[in-house]
Protein backbone atom coordinates (compact mmCIF):
# COMPACT_ATOMS: atom_id res chain seq x y z
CA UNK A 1 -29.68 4.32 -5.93
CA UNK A 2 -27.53 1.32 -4.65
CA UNK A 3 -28.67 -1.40 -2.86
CA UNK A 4 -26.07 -0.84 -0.38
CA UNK A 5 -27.36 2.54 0.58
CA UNK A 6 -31.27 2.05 -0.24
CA UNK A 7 -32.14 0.88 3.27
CA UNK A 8 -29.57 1.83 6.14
CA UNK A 9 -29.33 -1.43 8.65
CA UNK A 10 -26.67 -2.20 10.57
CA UNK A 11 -25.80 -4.87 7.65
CA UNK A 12 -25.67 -2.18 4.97
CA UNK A 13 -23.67 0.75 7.22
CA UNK A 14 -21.20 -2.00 7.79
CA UNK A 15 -20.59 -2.93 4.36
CA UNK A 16 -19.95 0.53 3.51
CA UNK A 17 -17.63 1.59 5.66
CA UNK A 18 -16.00 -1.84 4.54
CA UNK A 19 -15.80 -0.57 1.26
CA UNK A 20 -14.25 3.17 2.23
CA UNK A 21 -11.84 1.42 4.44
CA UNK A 22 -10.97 -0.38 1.28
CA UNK A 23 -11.14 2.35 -1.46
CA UNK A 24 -8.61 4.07 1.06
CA UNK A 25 -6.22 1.72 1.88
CA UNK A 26 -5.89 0.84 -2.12
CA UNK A 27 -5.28 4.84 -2.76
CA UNK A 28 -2.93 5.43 -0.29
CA UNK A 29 -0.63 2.02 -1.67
CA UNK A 30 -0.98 3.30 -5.55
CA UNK A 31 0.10 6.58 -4.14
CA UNK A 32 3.02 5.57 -2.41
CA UNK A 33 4.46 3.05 -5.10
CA UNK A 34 3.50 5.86 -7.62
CA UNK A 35 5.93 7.70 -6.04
CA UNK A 36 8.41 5.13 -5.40
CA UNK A 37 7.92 4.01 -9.40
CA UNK A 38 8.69 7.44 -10.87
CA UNK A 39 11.65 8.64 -9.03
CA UNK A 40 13.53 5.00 -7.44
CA UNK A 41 16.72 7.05 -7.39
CA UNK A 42 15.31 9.53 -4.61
CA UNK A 43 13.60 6.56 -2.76
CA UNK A 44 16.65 4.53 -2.81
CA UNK A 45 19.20 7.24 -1.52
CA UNK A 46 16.38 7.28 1.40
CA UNK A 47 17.09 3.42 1.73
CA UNK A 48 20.47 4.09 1.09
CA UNK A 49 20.94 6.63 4.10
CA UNK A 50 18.15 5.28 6.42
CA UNK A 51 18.55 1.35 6.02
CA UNK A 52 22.68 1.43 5.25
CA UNK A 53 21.80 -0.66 1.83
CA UNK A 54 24.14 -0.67 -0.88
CA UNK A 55 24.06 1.58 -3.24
CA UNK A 56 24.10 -0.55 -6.50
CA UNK A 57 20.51 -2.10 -5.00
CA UNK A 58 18.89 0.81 -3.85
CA UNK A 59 17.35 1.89 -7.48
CA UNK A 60 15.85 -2.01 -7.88
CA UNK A 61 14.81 -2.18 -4.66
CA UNK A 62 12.65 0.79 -4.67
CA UNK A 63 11.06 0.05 -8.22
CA UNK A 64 10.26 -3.94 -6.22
CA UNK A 65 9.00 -2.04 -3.11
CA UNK A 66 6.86 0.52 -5.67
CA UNK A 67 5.48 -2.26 -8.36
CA UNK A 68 4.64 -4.65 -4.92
CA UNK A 69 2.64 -1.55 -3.56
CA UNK A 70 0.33 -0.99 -6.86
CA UNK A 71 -0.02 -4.70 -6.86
CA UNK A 72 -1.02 -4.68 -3.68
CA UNK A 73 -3.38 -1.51 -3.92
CA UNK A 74 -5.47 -3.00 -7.06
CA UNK A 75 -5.63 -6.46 -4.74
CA UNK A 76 -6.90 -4.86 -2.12
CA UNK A 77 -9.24 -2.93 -4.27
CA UNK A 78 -10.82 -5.69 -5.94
CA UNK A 79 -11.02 -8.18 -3.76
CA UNK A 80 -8.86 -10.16 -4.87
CA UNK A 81 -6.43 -12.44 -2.97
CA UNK A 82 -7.03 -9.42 -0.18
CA UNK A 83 -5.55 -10.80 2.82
CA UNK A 84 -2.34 -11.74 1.64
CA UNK A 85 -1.88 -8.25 0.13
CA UNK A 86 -3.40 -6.93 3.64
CA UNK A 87 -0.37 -9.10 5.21
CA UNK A 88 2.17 -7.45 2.79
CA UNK A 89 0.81 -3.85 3.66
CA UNK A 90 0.88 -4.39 7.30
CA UNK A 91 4.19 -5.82 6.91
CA UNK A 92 5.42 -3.34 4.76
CA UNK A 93 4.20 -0.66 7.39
CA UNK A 94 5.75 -1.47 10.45
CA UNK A 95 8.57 -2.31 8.18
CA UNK A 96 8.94 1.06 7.39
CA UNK A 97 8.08 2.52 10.43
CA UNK A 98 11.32 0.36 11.97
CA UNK A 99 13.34 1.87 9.05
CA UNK A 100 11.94 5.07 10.24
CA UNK A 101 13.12 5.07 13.88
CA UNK A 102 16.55 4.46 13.16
């Protein structure tokens, strides 16, 4: 059994739910550049019609926006350089949720 879970303290039950906060944070970003990476024509008509950006930078800014998601997903996911890819995903989120109200 891990260490984490042999002996529930306060210590241990923190670092856990540390570590589910940050297996789902990292699956939700791979999912959503996953989907931005396969199809950046559909994502990029939704930039085109939501955000009014060109059309001739739509496709490259989706595939940007998708491979800056994964990025930030396996960052998050291994600890590495984690709070600057925390900054990107909460400023990609309220980002989006601007985009989004518009």
């Amino acid at each position: 059994m891990s260490t984490v879970f042999a002996k529930l303290n306060s210590e241990n039950k923190s670092a856990a739910s540390l570590l589910v906060i940050r297996i789902g944070m990292a699956f939700a970003f791979f999912w959503a550049g996953y989907g931005k990476v396969i199809d950046p024509a559909g994502f990029g008509m939704m930039l085109q019609n939501m955000a009014g950006i060109q059309p001739e930078m739509t496709t490259g800014m989706a595939m940007m926006i998708g491979i800056l998601e994964i990025t930030s997903g396996a960052l998050v996911l291994s600890g590495l350089l984690t709070r600057p890819a925390a900054i990107f995903q909460i400023h990609h989120i309220i980002f989006y949720h601007y985009l989004k109200l518009f």
